[in-house]
Every structure is written in structure tokens, then in C-alpha cells.
PDB file of N, CA and C in Angstrom:
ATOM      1  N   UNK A   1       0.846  -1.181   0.000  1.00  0.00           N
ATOM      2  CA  UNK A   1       0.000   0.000   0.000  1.00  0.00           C
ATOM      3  C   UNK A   1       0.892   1.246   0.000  1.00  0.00           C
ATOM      4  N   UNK A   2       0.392   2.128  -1.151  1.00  0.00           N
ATOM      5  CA  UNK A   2       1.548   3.423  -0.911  1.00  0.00           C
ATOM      6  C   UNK A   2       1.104   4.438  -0.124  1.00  0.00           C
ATOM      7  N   UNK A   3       2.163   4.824   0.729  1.00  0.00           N
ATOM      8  CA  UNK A   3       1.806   5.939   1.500  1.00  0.00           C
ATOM      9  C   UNK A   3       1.087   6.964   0.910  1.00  0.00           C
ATOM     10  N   UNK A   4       1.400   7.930  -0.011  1.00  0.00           N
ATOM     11  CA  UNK A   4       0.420   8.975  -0.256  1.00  0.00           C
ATOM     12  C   UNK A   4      -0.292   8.289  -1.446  1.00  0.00           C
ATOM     13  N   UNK A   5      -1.558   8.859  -1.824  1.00  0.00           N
ATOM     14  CA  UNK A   5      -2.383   8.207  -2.541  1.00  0.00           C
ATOM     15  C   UNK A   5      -2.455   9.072  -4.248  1.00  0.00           C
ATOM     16  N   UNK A   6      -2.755   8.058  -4.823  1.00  0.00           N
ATOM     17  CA  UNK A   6      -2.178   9.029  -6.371  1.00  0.00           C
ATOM     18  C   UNK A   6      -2.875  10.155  -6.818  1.00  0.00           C
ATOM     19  N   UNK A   7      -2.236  11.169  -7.534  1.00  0.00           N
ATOM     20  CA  UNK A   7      -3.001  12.790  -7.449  1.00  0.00           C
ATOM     21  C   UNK A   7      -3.759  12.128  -8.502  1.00  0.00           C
ATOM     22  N   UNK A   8      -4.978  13.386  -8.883  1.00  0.00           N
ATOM     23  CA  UNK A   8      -6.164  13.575 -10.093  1.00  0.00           C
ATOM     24  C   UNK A   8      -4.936  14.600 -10.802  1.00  0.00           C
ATOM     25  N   UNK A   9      -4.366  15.271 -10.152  1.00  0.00           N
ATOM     26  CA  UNK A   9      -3.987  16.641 -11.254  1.00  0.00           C
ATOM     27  C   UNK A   9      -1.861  16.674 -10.910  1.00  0.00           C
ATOM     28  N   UNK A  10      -1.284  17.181 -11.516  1.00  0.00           N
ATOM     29  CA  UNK A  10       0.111  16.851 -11.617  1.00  0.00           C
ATOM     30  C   UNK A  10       0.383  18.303 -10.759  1.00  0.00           C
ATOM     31  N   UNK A  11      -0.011  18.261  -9.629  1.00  0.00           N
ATOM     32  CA  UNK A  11       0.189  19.477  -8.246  1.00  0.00           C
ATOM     33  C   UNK A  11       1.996  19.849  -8.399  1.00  0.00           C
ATOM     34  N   UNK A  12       2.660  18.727  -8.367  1.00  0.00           N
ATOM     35  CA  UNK A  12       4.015  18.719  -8.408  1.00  0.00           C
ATOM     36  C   UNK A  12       4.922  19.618  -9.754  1.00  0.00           C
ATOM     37  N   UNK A  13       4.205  19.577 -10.820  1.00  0.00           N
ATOM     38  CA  UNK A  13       4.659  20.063 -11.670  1.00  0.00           C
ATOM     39  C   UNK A  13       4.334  21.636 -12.068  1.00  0.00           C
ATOM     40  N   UNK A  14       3.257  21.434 -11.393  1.00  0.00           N
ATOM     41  CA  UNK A  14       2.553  23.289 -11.285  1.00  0.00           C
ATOM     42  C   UNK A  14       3.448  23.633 -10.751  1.00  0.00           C
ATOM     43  N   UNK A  15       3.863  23.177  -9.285  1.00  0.00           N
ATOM     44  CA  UNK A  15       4.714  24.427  -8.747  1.00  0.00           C
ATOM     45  C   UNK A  15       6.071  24.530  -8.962  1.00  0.00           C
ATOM     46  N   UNK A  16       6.712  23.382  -9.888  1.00  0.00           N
ATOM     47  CA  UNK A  16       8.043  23.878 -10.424  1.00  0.00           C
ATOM     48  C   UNK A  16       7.814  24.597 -11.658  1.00  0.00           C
ATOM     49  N   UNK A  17       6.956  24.726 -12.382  1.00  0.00           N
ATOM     50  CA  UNK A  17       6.989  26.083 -13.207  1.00  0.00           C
ATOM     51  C   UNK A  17       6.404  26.848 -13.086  1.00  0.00           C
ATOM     52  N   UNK A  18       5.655  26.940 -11.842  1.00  0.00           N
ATOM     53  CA  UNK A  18       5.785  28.258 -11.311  1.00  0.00           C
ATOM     54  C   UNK A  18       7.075  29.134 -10.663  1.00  0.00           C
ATOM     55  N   UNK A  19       7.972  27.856 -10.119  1.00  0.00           N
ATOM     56  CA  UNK A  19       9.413  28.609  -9.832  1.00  0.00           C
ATOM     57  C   UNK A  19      10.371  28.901 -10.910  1.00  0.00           C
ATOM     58  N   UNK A  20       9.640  28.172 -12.113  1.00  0.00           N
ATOM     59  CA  UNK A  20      10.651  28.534 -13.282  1.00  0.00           C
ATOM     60  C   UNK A  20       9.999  29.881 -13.509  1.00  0.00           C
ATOM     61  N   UNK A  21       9.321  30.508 -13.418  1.00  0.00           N
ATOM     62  CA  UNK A  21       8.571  31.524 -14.171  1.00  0.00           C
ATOM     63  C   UNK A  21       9.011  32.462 -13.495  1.00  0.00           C
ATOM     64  N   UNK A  22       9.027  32.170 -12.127  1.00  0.00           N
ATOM     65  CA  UNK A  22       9.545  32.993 -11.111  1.00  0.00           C
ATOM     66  C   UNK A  22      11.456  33.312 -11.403  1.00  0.00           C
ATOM     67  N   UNK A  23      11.609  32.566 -11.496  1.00  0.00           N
ATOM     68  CA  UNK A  23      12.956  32.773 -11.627  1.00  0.00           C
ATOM     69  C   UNK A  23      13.399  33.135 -13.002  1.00  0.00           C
ATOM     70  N   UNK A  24      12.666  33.153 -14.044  1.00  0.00           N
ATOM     71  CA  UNK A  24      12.944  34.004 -15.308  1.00  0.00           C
ATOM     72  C   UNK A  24      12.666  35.683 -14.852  1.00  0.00           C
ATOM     73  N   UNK A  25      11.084  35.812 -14.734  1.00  0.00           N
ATOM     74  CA  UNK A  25      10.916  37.093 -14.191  1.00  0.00           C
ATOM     75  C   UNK A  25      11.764  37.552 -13.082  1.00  0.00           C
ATOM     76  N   UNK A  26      12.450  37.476 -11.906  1.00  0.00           N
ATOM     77  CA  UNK A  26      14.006  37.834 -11.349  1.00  0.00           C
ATOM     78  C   UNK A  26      14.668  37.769 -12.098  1.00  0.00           C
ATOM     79  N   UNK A  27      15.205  37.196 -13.078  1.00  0.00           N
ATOM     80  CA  UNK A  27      16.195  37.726 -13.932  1.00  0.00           C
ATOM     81  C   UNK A  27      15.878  38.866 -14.913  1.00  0.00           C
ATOM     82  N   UNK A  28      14.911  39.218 -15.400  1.00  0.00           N
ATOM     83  CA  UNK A  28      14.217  40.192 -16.144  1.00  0.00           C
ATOM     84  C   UNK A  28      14.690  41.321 -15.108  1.00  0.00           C
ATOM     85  N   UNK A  29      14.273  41.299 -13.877  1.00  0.00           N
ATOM     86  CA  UNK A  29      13.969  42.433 -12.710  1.00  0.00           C
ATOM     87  C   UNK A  29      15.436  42.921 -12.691  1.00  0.00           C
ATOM     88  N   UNK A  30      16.381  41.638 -12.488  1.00  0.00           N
ATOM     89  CA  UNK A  30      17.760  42.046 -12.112  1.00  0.00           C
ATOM     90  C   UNK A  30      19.016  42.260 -13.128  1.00  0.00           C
ATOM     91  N   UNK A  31      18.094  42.487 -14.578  1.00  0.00           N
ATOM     92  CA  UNK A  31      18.602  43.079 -15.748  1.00  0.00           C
ATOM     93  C   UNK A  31      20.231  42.072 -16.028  1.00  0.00           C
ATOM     94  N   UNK A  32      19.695  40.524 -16.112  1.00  0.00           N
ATOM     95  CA  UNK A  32      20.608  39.850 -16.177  1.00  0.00           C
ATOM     96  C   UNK A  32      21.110  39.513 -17.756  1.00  0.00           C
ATOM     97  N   UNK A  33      22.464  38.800 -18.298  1.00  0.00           N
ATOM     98  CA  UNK A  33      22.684  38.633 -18.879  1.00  0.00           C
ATOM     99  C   UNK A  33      21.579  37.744 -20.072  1.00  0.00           C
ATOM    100  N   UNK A  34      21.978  37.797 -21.565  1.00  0.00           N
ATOM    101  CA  UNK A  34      21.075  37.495 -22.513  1.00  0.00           C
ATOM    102  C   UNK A  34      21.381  36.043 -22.407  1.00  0.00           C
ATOM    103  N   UNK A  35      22.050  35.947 -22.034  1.00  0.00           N
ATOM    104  CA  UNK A  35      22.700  33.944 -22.573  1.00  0.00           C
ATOM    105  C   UNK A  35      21.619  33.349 -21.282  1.00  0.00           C
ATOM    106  N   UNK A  36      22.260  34.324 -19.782  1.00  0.00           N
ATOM    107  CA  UNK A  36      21.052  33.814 -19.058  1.00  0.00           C
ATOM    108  C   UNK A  36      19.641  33.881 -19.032  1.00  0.00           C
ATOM    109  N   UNK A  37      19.043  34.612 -19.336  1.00  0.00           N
ATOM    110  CA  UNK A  37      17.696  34.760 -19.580  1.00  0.00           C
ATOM    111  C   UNK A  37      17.249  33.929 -21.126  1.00  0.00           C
ATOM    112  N   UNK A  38      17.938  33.851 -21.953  1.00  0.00           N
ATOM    113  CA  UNK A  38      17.672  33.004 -22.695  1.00  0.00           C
ATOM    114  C   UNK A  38      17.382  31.268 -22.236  1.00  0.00           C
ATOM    115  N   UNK A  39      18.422  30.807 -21.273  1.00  0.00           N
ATOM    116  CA  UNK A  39      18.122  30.056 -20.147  1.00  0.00           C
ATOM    117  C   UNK A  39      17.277  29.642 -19.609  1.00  0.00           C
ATOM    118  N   UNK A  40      16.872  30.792 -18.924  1.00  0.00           N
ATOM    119  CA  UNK A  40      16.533  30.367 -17.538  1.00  0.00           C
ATOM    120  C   UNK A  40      14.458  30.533 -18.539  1.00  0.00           C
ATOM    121  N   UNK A  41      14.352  31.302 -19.902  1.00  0.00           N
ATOM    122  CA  UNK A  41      13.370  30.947 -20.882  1.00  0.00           C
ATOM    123  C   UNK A  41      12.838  29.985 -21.395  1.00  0.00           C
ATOM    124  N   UNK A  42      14.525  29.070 -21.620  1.00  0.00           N
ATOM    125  CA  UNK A  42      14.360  27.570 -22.371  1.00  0.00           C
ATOM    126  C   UNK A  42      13.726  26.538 -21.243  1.00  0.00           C
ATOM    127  N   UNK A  43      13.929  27.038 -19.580  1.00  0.00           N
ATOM    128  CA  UNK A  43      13.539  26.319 -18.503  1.00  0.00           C
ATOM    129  C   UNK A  43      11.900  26.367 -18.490  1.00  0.00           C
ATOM    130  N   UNK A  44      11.577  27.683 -18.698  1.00  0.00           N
ATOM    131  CA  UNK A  44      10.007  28.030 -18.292  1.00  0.00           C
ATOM    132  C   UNK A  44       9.723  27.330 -20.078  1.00  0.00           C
ATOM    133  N   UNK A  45      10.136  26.861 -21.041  1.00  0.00           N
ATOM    134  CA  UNK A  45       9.283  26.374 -21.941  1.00  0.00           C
ATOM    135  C   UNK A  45       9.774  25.019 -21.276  1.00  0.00           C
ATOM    136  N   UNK A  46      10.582  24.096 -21.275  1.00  0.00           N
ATOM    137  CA  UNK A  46      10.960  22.835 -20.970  1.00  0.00           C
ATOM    138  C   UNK A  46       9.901  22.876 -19.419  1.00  0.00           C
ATOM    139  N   UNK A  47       9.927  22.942 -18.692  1.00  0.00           N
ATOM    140  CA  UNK A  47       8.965  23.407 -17.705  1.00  0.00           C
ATOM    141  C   UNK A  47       7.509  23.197 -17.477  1.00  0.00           C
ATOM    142  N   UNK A  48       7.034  23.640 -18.408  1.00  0.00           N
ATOM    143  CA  UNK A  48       5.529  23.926 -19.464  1.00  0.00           C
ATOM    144  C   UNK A  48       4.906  23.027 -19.880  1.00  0.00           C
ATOM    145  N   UNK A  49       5.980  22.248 -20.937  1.00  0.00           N
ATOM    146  CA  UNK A  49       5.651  21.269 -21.890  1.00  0.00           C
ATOM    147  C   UNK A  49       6.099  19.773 -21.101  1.00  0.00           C
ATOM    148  N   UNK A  50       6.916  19.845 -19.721  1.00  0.00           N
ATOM    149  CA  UNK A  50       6.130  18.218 -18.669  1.00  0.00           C
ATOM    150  C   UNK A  50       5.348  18.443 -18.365  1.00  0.00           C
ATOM    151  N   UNK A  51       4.539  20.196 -17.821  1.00  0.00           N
ATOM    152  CA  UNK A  51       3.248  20.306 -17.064  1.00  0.00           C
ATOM    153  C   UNK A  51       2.121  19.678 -18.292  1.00  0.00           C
ATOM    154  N   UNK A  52       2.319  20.068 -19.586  1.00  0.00           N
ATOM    155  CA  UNK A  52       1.321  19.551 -19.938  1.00  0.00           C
ATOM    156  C   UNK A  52       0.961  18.039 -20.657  1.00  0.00           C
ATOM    157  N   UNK A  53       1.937  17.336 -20.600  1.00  0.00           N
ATOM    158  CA  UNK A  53       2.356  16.204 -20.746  1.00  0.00           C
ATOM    159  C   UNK A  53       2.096  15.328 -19.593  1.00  0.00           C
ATOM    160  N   UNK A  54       2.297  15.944 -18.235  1.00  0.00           N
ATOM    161  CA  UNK A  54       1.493  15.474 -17.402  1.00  0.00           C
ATOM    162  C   UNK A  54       0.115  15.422 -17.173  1.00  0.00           C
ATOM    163  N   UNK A  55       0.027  16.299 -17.536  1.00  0.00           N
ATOM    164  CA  UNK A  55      -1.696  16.837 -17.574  1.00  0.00           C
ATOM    165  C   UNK A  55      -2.210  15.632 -18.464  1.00  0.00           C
ATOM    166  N   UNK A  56      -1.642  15.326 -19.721  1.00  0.00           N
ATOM    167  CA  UNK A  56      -2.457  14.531 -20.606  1.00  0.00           C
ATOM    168  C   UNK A  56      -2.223  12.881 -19.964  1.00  0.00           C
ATOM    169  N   UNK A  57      -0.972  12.807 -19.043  1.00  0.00           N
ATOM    170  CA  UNK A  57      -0.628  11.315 -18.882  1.00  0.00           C
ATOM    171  C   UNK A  57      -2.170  11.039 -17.406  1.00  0.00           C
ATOM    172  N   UNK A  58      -2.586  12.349 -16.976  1.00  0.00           N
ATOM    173  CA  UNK A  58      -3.492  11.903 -15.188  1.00  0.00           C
ATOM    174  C   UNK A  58      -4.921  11.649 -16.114  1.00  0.00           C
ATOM    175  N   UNK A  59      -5.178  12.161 -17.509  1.00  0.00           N
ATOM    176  CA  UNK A  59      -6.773  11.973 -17.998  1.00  0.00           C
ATOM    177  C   UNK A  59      -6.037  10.751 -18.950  1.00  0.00           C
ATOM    178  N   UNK A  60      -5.795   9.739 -19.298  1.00  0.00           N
ATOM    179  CA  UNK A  60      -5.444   8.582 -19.721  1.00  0.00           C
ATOM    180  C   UNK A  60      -6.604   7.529 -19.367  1.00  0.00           C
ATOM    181  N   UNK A  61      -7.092   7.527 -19.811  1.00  0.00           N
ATOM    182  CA  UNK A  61      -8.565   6.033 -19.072  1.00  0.00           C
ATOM    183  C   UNK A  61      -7.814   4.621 -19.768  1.00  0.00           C
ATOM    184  N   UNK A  62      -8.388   3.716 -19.501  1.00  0.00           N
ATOM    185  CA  UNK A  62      -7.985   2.337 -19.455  1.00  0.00           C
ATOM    186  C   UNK A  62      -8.448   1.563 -21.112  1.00  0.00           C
ATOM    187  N   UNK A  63      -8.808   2.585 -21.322  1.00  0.00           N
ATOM    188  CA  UNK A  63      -9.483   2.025 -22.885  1.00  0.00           C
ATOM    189  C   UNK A  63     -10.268   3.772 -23.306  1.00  0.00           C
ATOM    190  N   UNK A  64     -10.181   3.588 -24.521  1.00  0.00           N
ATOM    191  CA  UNK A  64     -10.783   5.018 -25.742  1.00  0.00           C
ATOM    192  C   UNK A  64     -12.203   4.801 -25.583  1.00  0.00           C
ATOM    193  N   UNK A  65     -13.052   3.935 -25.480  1.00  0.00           N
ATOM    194  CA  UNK A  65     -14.367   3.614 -25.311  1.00  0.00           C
ATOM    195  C   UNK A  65     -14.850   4.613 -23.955  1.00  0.00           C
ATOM    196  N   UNK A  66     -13.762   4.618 -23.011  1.00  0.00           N
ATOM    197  CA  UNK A  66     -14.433   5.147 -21.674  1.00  0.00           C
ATOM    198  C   UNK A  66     -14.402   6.942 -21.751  1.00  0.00           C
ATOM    199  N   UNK A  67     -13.894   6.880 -22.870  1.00  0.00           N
ATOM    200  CA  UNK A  67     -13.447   8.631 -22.776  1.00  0.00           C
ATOM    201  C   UNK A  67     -14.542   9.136 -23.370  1.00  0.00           C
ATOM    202  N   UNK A  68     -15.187  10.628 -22.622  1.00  0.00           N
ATOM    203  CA  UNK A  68     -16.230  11.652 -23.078  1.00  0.00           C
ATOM    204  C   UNK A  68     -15.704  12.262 -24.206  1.00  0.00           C
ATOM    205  N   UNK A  69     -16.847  13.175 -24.621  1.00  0.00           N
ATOM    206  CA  UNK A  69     -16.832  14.079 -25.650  1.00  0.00           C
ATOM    207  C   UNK A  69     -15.697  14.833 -24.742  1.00  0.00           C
ATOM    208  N   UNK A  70     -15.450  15.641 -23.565  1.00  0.00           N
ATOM    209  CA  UNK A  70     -14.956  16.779 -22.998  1.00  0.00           C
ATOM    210  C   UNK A  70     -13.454  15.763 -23.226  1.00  0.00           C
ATOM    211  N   UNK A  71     -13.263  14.617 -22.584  1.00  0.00           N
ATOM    212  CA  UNK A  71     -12.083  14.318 -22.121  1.00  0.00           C
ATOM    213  C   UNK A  71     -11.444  14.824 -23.771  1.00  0.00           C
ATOM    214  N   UNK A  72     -11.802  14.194 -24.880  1.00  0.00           N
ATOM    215  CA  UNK A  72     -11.605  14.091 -25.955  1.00  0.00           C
ATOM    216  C   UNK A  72     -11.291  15.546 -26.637  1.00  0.00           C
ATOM    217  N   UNK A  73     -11.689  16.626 -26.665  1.00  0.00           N
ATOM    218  CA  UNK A  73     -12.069  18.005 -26.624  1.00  0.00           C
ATOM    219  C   UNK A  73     -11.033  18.488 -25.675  1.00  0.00           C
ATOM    220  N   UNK A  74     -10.718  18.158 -24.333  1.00  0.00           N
ATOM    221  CA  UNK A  74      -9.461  18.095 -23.882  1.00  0.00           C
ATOM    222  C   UNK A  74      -8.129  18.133 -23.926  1.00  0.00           C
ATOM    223  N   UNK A  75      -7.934  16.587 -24.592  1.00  0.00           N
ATOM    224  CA  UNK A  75      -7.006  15.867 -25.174  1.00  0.00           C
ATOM    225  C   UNK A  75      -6.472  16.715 -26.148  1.00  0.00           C
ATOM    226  N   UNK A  76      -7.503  17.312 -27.052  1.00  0.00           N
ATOM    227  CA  UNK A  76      -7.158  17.786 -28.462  1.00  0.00           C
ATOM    228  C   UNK A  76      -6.454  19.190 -28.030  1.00  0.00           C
ATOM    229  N   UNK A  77      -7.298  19.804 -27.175  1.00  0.00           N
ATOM    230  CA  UNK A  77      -6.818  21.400 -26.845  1.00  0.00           C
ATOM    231  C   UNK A  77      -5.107  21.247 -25.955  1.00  0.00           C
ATOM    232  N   UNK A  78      -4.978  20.405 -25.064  1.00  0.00           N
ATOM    233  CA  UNK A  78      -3.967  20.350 -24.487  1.00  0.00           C
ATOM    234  C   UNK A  78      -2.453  19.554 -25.642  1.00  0.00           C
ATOM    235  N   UNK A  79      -3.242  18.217 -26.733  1.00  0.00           N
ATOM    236  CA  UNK A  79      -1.984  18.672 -27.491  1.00  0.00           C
ATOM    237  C   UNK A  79      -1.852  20.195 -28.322  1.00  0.00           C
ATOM    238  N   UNK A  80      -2.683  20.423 -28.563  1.00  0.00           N
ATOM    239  CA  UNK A  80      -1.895  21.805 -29.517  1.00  0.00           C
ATOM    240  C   UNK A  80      -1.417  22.751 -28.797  1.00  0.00           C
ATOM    241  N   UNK A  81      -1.719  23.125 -27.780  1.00  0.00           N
ATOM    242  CA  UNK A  81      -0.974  23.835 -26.565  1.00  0.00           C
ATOM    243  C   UNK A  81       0.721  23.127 -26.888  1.00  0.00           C
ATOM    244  N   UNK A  82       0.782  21.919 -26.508  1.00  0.00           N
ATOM    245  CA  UNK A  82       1.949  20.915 -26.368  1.00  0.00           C
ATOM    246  C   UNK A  82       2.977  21.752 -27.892  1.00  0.00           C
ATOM    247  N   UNK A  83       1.904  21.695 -29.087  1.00  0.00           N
ATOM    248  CA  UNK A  83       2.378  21.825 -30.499  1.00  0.00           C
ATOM    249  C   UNK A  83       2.864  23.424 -30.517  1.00  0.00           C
ATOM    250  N   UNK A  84       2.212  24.199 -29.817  1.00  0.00           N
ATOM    251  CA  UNK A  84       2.186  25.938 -29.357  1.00  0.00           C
ATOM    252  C   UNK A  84       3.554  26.330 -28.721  1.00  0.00           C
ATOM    253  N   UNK A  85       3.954  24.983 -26.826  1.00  0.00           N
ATOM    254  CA  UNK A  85       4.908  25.218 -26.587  1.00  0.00           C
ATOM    255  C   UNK A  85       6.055  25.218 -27.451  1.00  0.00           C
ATOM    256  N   UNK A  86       6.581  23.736 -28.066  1.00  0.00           N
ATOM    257  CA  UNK A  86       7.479  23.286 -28.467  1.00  0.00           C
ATOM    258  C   UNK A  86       7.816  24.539 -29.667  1.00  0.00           C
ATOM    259  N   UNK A  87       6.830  25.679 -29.988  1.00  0.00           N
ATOM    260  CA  UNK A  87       8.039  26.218 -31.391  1.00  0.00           C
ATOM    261  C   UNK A  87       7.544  27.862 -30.798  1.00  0.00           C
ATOM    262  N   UNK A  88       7.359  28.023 -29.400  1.00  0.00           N
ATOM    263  CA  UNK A  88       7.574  29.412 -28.954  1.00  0.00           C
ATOM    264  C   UNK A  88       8.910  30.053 -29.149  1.00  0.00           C
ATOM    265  N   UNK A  89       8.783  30.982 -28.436  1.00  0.00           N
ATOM    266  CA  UNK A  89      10.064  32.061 -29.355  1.00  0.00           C
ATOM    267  C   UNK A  89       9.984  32.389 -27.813  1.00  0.00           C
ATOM    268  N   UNK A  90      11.474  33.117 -27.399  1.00  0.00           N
ATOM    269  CA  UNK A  90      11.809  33.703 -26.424  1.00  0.00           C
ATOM    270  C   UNK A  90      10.897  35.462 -26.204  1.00  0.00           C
ATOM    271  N   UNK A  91      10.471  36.152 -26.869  1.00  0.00           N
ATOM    272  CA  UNK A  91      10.199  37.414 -26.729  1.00  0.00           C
ATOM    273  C   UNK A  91       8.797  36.907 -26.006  1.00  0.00           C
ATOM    274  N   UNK A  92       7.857  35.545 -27.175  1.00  0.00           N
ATOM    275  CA  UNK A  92       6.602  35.149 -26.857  1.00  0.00           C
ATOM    276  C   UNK A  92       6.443  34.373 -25.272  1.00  0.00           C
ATOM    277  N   UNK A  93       7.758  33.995 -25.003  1.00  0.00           N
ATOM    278  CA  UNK A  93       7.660  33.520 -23.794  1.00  0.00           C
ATOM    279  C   UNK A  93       7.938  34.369 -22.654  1.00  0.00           C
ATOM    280  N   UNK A  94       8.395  35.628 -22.745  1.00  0.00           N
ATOM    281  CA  UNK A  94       8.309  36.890 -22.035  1.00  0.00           C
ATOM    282  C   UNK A  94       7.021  37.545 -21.461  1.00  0.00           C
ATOM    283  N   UNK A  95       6.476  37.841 -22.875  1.00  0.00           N
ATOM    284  CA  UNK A  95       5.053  38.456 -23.268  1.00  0.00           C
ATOM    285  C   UNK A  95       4.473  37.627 -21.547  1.00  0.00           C
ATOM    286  N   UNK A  96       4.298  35.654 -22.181  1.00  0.00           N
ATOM    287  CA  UNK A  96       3.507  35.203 -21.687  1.00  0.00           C
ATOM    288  C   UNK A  96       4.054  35.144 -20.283  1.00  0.00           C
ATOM    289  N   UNK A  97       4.960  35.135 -19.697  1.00  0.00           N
ATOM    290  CA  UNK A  97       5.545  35.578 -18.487  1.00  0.00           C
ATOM    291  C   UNK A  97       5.189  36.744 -17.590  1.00  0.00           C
ATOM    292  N   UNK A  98       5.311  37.988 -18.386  1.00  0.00           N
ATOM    293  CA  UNK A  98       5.193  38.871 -17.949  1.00  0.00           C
ATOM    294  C   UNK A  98       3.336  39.451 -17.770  1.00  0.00           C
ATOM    295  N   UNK A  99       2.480  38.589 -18.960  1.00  0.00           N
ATOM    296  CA  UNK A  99       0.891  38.814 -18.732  1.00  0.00           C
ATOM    297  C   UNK A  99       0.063  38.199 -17.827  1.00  0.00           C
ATOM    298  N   UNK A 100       0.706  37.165 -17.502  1.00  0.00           N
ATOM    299  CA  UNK A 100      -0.052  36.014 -16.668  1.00  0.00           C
ATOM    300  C   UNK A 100       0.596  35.949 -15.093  1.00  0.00           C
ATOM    301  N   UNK A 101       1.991  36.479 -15.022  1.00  0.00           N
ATOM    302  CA  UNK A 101       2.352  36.217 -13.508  1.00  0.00           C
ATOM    303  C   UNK A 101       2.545  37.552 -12.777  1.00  0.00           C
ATOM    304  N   UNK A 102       2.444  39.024 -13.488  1.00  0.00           N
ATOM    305  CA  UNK A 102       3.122  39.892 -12.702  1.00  0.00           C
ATOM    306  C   UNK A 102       1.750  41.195 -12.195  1.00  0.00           C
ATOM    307  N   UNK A 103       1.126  41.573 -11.718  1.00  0.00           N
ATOM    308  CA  UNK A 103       0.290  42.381 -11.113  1.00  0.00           C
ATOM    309  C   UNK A 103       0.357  43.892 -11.806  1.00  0.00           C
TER     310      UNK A 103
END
């Protein structure tokens, strides 16, 4: 029997890219080098694209028969997201850095 019991949602992976995001935006703040922020960019996309790879491995059912219209509708929206990460651009991953995490 395993001690903790298995998640619905990949909790673990949210909050390391949330520290990647975090730690790109500090480097933005602390007007760091381009090689690094290019970096610490390639982290918040590499980052991104296990969160959502996880995401697609926790809705996995045991057979295609058991899956809804939504799961399916899902599936589809979270790969092209997947297809979205993999050919972002560093400025676009700024943008999305800087719209979604900073007040």
C-alpha cells in the first residue's frame, strides 16, 4: 500500500513552473545577462511542456471507449498547446511571463 495516494492533477509540476517563471521574471527584474535569460526561458518552456504532458498522462482512461466528448475536446486542446509550446520564441515567452504572472 503506498503511503500517499495518487493525485487527479500533476500538483508537483505546477509548482516547479511556477518557480521557473519565477525565476525568469528575477532575472528580467535584475537586468541579467542574454545567454542567461535566454536560459533560464528555455527552462520556463521545458517546464511547461512536462506540465502539460502530465496533464495529458493523469486523464489517460484504461481504454478510448471510456473517454467523453470533454475528455476528448481536452485531449485535443492540451496537445496543440503541447504543439504551441514546443516552437515558442523567447520574446513570446516573455510576453507570456510577464501577462499572466506579474500584477
Amino acid at each position: 500500500m503506498p503511503i500517499h495516494p495518487p493525485r487527479n492533477s500533476p500538483t508537483r509540476k505546477v509548482g516547479i513552473f511556477e518557480y521557473k517563471v519565477f525565476e525568469f521574471l528575477r532575472c528580467l527584474q535584475d537586468n541579467c545577462s542574454e545567454e542567461k535569460l535566454t536560459a533560464k526561458a528555455e527552462n520556463v518552456k521545458t517546464a511547461m511542456l512536462k506540465l502539460l504532458k502530465a496533464r495529458l498522462a493523469t486523464m489517460k482512461s484504461y481504454s478510448t471507449e471510456d473517454e467523453s466528448k470533454e475528455q476528448q475536446e481536452l485531449r485535443i486542446k492540451i496537445n496543440n498547446q503541447i504543439v504551441q509550446w514546443r516552437s515558442i520564441s523567447y520574446a513570446e515567452i516573455e510576453q507570456y511571463c510577464l501577462k499572466n504572472y506579474t500584477s
